[in-house]
Protein backbone atom coordinates (compact mmCIF):
# COMPACT_ATOMS: atom_id res chain seq x y z
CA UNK A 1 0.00 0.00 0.00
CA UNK A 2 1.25 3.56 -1.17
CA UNK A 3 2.32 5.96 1.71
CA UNK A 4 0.67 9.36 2.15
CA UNK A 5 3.33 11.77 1.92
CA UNK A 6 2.43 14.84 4.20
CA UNK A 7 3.40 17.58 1.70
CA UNK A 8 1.00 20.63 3.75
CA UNK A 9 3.26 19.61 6.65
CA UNK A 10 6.36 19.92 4.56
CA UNK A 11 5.01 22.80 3.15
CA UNK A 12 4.17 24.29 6.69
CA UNK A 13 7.68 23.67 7.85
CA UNK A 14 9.59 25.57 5.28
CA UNK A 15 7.12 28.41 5.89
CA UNK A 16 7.48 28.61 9.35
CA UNK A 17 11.65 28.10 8.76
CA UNK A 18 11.41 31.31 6.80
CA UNK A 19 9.21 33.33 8.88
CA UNK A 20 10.37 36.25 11.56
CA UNK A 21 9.54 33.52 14.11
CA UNK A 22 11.74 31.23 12.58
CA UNK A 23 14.66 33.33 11.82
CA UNK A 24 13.92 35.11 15.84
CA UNK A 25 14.18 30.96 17.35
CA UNK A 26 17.71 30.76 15.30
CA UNK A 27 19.01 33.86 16.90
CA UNK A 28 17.71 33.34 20.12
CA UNK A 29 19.44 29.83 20.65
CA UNK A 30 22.67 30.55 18.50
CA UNK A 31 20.92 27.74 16.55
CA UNK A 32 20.43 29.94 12.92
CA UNK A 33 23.53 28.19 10.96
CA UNK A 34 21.84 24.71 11.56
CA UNK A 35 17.72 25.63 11.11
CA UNK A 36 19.40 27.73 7.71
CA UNK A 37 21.11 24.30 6.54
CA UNK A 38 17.73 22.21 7.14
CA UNK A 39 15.90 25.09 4.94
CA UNK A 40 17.82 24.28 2.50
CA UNK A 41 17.50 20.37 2.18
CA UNK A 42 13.89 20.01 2.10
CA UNK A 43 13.20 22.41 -0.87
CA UNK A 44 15.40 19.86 -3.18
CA UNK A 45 13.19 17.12 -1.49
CA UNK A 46 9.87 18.97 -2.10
CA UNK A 47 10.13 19.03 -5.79
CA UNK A 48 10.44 15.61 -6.81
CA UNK A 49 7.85 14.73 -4.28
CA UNK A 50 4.88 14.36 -7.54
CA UNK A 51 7.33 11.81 -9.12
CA UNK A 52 7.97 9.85 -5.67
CA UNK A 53 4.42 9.15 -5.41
CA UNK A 54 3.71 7.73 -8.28
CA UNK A 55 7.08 5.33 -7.89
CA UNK A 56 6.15 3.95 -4.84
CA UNK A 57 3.36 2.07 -5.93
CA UNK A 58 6.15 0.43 -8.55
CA UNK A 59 9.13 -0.02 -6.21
CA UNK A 60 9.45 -1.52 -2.36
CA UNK A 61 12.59 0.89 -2.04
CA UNK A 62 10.98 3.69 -3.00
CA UNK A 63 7.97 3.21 -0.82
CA UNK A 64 10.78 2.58 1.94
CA UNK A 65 12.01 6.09 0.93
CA UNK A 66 8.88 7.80 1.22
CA UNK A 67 8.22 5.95 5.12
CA UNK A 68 11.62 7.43 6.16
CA UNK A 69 10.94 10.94 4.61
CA UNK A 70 7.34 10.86 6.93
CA UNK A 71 9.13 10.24 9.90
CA UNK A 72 11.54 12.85 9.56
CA UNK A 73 9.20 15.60 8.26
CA UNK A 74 7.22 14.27 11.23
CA UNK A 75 9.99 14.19 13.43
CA UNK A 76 11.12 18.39 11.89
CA UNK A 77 7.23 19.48 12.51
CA UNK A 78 7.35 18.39 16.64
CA UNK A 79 10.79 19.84 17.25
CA UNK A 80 9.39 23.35 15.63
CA UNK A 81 5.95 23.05 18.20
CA UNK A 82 8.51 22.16 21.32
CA UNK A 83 10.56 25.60 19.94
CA UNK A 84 7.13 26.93 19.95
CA UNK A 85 5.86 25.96 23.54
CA UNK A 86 9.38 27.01 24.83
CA UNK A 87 8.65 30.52 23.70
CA UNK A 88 5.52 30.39 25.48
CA UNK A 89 6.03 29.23 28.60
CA UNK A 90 9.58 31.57 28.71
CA UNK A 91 6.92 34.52 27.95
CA UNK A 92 4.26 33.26 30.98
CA UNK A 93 5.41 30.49 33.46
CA UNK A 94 8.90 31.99 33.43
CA UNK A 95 7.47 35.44 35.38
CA UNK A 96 6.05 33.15 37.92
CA UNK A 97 8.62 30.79 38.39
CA UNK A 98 12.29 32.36 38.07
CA UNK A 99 14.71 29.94 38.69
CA UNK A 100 12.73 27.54 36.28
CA UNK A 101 14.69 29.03 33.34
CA UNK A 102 17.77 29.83 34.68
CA UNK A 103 20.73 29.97 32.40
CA UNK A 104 21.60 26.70 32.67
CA UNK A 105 17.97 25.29 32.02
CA UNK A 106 18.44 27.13 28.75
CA UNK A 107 22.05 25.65 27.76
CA UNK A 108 20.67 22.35 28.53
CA UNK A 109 17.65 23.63 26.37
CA UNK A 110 19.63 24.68 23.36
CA UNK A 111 21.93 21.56 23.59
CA UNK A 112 19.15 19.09 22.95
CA UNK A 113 17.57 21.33 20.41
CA UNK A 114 20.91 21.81 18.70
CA UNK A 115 21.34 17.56 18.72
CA UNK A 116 17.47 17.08 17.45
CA UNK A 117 18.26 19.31 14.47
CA UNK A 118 21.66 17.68 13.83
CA UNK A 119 19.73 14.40 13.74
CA UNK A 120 16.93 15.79 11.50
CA UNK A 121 19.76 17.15 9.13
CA UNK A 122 21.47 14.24 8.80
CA UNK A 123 18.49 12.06 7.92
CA UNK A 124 17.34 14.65 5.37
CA UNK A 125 20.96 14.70 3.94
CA UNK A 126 20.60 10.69 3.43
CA UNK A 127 17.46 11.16 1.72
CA UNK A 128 18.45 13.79 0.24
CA UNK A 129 21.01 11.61 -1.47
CA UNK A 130 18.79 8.98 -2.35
CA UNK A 131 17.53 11.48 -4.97
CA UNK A 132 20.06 10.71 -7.60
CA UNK A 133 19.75 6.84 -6.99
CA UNK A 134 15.89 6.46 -7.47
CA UNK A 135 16.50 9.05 -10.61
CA UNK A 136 13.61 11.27 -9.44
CA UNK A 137 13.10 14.63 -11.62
CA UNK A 138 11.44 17.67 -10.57
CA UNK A 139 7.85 18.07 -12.99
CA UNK A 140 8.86 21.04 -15.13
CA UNK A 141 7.99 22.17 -18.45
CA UNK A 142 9.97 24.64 -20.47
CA UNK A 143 12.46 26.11 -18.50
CA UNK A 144 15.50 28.59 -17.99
CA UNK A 145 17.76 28.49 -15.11
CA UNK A 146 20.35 31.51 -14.24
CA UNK A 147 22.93 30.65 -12.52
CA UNK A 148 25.04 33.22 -10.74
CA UNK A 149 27.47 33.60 -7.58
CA UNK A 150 24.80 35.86 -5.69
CA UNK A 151 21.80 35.28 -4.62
CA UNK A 152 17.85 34.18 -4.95
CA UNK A 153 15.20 36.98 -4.17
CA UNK A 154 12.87 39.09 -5.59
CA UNK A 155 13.71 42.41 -4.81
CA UNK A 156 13.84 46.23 -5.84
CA UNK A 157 16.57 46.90 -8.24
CA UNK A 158 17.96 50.65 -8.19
CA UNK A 159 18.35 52.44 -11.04
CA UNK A 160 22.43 52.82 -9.98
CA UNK A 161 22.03 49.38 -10.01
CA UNK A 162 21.54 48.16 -13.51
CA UNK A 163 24.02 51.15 -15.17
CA UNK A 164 26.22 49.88 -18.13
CA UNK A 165 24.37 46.24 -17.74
CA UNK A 166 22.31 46.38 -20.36
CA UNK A 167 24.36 44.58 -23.13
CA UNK A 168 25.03 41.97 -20.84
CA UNK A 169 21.35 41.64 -20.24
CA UNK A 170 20.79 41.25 -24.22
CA UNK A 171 23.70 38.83 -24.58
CA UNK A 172 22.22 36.32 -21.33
CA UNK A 173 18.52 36.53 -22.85
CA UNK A 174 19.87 35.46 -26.32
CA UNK A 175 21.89 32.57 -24.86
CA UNK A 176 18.95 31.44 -23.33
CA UNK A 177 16.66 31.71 -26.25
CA UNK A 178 18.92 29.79 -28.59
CA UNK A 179 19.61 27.13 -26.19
CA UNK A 180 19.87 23.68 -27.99
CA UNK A 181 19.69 21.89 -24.44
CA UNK A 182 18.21 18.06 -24.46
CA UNK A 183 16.68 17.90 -21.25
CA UNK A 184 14.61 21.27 -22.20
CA UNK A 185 16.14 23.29 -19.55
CA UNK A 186 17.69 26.50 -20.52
CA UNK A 187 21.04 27.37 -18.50
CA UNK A 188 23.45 30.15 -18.37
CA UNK A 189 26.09 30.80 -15.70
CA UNK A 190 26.96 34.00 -14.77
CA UNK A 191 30.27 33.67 -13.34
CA UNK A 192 32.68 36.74 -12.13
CA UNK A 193 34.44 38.41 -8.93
CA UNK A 194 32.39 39.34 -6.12
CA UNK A 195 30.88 43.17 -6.55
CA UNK A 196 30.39 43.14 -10.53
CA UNK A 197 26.67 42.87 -10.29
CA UNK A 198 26.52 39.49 -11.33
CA UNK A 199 23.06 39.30 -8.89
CA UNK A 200 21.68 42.08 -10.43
CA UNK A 201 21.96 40.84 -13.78
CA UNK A 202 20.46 37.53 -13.17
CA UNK A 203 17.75 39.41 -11.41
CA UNK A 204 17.34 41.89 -14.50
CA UNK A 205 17.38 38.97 -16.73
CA UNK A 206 14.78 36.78 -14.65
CA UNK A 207 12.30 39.32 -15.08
CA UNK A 208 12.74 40.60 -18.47
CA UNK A 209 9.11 40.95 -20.42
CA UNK A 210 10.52 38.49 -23.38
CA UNK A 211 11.79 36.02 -20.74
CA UNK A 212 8.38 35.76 -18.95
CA UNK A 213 7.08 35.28 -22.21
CA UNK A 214 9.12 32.46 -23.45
CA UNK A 215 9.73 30.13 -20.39
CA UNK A 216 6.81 28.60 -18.35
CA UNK A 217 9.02 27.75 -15.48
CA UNK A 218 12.37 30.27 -14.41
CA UNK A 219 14.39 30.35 -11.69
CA UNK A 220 17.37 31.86 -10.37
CA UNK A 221 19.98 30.36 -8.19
CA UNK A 222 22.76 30.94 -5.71
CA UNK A 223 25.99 28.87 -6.53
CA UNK A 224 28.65 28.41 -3.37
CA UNK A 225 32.70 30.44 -3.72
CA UNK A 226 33.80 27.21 -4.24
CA UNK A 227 31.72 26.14 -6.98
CA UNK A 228 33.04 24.35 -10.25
CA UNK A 229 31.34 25.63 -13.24
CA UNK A 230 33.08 22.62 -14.84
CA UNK A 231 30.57 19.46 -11.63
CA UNK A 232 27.65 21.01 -14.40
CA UNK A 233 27.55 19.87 -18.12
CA UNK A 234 26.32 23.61 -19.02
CA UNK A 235 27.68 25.41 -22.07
CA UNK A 236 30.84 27.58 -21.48
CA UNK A 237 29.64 30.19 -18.53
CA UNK A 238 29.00 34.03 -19.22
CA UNK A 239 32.01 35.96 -17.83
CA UNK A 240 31.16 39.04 -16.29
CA UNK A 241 33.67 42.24 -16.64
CA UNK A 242 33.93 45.20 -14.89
CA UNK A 243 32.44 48.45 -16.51
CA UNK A 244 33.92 50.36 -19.08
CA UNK A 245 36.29 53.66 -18.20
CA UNK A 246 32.71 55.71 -19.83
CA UNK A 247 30.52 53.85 -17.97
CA UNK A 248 32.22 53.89 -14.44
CA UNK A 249 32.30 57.77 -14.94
CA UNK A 250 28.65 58.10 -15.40
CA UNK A 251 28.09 55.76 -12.76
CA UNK A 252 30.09 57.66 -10.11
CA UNK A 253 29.01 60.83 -11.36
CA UNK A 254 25.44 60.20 -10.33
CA UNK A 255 25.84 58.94 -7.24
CA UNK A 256 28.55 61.59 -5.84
CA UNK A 257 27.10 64.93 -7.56
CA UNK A 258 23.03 63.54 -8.42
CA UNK A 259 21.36 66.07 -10.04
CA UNK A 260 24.16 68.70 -9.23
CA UNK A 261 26.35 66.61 -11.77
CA UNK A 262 26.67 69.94 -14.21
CA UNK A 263 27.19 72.40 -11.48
CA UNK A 264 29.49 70.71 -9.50
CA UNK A 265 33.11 72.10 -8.85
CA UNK A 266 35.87 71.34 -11.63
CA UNK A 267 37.71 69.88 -8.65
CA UNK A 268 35.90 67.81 -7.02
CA UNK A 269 35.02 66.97 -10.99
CA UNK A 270 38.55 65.68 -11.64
CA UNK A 271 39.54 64.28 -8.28
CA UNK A 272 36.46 61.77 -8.81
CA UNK A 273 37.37 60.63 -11.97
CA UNK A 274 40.79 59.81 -10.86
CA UNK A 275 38.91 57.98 -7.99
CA UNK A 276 36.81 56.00 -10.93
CA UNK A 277 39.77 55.36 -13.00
CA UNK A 278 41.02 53.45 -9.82
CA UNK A 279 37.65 51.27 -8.78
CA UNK A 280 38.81 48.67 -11.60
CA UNK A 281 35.07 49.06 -13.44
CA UNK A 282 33.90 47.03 -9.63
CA UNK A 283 30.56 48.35 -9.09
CA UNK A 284 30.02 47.70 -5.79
CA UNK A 285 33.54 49.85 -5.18
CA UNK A 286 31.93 52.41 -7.48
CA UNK A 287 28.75 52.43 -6.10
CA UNK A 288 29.99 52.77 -2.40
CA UNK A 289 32.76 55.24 -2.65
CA UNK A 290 30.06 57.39 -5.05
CA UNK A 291 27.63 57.85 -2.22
CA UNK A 292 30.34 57.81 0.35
CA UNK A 293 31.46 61.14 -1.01
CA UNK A 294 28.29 62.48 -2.01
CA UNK A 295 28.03 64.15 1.64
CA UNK A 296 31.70 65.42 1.26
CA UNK A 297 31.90 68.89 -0.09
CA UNK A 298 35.78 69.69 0.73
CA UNK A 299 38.43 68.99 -1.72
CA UNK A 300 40.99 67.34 0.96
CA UNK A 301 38.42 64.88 1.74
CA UNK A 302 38.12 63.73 -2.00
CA UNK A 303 41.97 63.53 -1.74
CA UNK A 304 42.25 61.93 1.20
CA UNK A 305 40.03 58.66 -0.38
CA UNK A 306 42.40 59.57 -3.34
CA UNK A 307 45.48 58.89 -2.21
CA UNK A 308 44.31 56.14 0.53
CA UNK A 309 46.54 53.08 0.61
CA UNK A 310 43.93 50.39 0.22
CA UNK A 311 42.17 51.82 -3.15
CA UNK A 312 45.27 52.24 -4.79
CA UNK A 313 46.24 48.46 -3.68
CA UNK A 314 42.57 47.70 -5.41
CA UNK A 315 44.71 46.21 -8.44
CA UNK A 316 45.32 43.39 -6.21
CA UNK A 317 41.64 42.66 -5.63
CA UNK A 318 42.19 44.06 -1.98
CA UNK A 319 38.24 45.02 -2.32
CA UNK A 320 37.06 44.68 1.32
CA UNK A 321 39.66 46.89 2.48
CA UNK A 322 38.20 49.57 -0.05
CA UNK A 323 34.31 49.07 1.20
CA UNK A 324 35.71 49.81 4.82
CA UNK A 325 36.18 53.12 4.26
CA UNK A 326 32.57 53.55 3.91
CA UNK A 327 32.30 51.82 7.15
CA UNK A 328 34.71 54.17 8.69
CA UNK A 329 33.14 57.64 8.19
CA UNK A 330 30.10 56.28 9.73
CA UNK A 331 29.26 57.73 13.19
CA UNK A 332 29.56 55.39 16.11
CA UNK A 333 25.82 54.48 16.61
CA UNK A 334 25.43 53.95 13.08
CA UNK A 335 28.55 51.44 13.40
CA UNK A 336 27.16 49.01 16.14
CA UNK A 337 23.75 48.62 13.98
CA UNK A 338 25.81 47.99 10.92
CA UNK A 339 28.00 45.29 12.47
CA UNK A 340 24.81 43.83 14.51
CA UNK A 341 24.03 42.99 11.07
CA UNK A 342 26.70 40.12 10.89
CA UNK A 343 24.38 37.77 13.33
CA UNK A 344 22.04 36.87 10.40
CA UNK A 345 23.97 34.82 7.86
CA UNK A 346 25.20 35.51 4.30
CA UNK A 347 21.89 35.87 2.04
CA UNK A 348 19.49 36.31 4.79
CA UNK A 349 16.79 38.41 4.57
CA UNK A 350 16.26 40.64 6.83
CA UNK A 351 12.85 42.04 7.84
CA UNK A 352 13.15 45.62 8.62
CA UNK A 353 11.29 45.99 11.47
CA UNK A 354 12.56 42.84 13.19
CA UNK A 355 16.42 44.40 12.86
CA UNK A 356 14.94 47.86 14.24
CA UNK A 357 13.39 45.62 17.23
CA UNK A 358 16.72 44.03 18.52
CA UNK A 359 18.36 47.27 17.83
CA UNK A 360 15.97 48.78 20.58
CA UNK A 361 16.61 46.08 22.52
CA UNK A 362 20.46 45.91 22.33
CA UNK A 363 20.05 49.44 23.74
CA UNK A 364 21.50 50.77 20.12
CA UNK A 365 19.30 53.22 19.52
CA UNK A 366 19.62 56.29 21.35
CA UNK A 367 17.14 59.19 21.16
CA UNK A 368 18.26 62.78 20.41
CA UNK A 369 15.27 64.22 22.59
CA UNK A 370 13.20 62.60 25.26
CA UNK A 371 9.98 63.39 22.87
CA UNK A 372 11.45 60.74 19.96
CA UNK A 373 10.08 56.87 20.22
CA UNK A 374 13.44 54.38 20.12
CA UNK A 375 11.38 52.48 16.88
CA UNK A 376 11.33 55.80 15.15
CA UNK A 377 15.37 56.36 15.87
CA UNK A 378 15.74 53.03 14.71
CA UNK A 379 14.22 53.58 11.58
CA UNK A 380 16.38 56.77 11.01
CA UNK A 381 19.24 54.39 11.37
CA UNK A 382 17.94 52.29 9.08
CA UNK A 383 17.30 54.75 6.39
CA UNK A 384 21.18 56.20 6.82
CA UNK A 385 22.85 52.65 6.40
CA UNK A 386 20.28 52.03 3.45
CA UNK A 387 21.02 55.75 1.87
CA UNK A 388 25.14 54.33 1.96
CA UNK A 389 24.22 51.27 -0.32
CA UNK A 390 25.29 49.27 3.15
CA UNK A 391 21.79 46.97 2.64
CA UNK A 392 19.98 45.98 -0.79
CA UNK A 393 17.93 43.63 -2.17
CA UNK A 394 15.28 45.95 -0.72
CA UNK A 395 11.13 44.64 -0.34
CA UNK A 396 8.43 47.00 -0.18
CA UNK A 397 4.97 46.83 0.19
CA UNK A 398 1.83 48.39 -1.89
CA UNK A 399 2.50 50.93 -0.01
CA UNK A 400 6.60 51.72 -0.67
CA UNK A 401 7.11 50.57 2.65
CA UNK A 402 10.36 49.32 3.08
CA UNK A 403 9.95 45.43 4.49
CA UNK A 404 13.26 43.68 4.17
CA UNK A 405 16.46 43.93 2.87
CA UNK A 406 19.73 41.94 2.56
CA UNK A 407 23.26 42.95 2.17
CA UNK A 408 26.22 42.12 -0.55
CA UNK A 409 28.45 39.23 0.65
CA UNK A 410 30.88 41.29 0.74
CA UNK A 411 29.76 43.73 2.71
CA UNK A 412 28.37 40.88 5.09
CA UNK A 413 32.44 39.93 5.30
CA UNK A 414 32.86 44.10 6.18
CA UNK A 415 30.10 43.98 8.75
């Protein structure tokens, strides 16, 4: 007799995994690193679940399969209702009763927690791997898959984003279009150093009007630093250069002067393009050192980036060094909410008002008159980090409300 796999539970899990709650449990037990790594497993398992059922009914190990993937999705689904009833009795029993969670109750808490999920993960690996032996496939029709060294999200591109990309863009669609691949799945790798965009462009590419049209099925996908383009049996990958000398001007120029670009001073004028000439066509260097100076108005501060020591060692690919200078003119306040920002892991996103919340409650956020609500200071502090290119990725609602954001790798390595 065919097993009943419990997708809605599956489905439930991953949605509770990737909610504030989920992400707040993580943080709260130093447990995010292992609840990230079973996210990631059980979406590979979800989509070959359709093609699972059906083989069960023709194969005794497949139907052994499926029992073991029940138990553990069983198994996933009562260790996220005892992370659940924790919270609740921390919020209720734990004002009555003190000593009950003590700090050692809560080690001892977080010890068996962290063991259950090591258990869960490792059965989920082992299944995981029984993918390729069984020969499941995922039920797709046409379909195009970019592949880049960033990351997967759907997000709000700036406009300072997408300068000087849009050949690129043209190139990757027409790849993709003229792809000759026998499984009928459409690939392109986007391959590159870190801060040339290479996110943006799969993200510009993904949503492109003739793209929709042509594909039933797209995604987008973040590859590892270690990847080898060469473990996929994908046509040569897309290398991705830096910008041309013309296009790193115009990009600098309208981030550092805006729409003061034809009255600004002949100084400043020729001091940034010797800055530009030096960002290697990077972007993300661009980008940053661009808005960085935008507030600047003196010509020995230009210099003084100028002449620094670690953007005229940029020809070595010293980039992180560069970004920290951005980190350096921040004030002090704004500092300890931008390195906060290193708790959530690389790619996470992060809900706005959730960061503003254990801002106020790190005591971060710091009022400049007794009349000013900490959520509303926090918010300010949000907007300043935001207005230095320090998050992106950014969410908003119906409404333009700002809802979540993430930030580069590499500034996630700066934080």
């Amino acid at each position: 007799m065919a097993e009943q796999i419990p997708v809605s539970i599956m489905e439930n899990i991953l949605m509770e995994l990737g909610s504030s709650a989920g992400q707040a449990i993580g943080l709260a037990f130093g447990l995010r690193k292992e609840l990230a790594k079973l996210q990631e497993t059980l979406p590979t398992i979800r989509d070959v679940l359709l093609d699972a059922e059906e083989q069960q009914g023709k194969s005794h190990a497949v139907q052994n399969w499926v029992r073991k993937l029940k138990e553990v999705i069983y198994d996933a689904d009562d260790l996220l209702d005892d992370f659940a009833a924790h919270d609740l009795q921390q919020r209720g029993i734990a004002r009555q009763v003190g000593d009950f969670f003590s700090s050692s109750n809560q080690v001892v808490f977080r010890f068996k927690m962290g063991h259950r999920i090591t258990d869960i993960k490792g059965r989920l690996d082992d299944i995981a791997n029984d993918l390729f032996k069984f020969n499941f496939i995922p039920r797709v029709t046409t379909n195009m898959r970019v592949e880049n060294s960033g990351r997967e999200t759907h997000s709000f591109v700036l406009k300072s984003e997408i300068m000087g990309r849009d050949e690129d863009k043209k190139n990757i669609i027409k790849l993709l279009l003229q792809s000759n691949n026998e499984e009928n799945l459409s690939v392109v790798a986007i391959v590159g150093i870190g801060g040339l965009g290479k996110t943006t462009l799969a993200q510009l590419v993904y949503n492109d009007e003739e793209v929709v049209k042509h594909f039933d099925l797209r995604l987008w996908a973040c590859v590892s630093n270690d990847f080898d383009v060469k473990i996929m049996t994908i046509d040569p990958p897309y290398v991705l250069d830096g910008l041309n000398p013309d296009q790193s001007w115009g990009l600098f120029k309208s981030l550092a002067f805006g729409e003061e670009q034809q009255r600004a001073r002949p100084n400043l004028l020729k001091i940034g393009e010797e800055i530009t000439q030096m960002c290697n066509g990077v972007p993300l260097v661009i980008r940053t050192l661009g808005k960085m100076l935008s507030s600047k108005t003196e010509e020995n501060q230009w210099s003084s980036i100028k002449n620094n020591k670690y953007l005229m060692s940029l020809q070595d690919g010293n980039i992180l060094s560069v970004l920290k200078l951005s980190y350096d003119s921040l004030s002090s306040y704004l500092k300890q909410c931008f390195t906060y920002c290193a708790l959530f892991p690389k790619d996470y996103k992060i809900e706005k008002k959730l960061l503003i919340q254990l801002w106020v409650a790190q005591g971060y956020t710091q009022p400049s008159n007794g009349n000013e609500h900490l959520e509303d200071v926090g918010d300010q502090y949000f907007k300043e980090l935001l207005s230095r290119l320090l998050f992106q990725d950014i969410e908003k609602d119906d409404n333009k409300n700002i809802l979540s954001c993430k930030m580069h790798d590499l500034i996630h390595d700066l934080a």
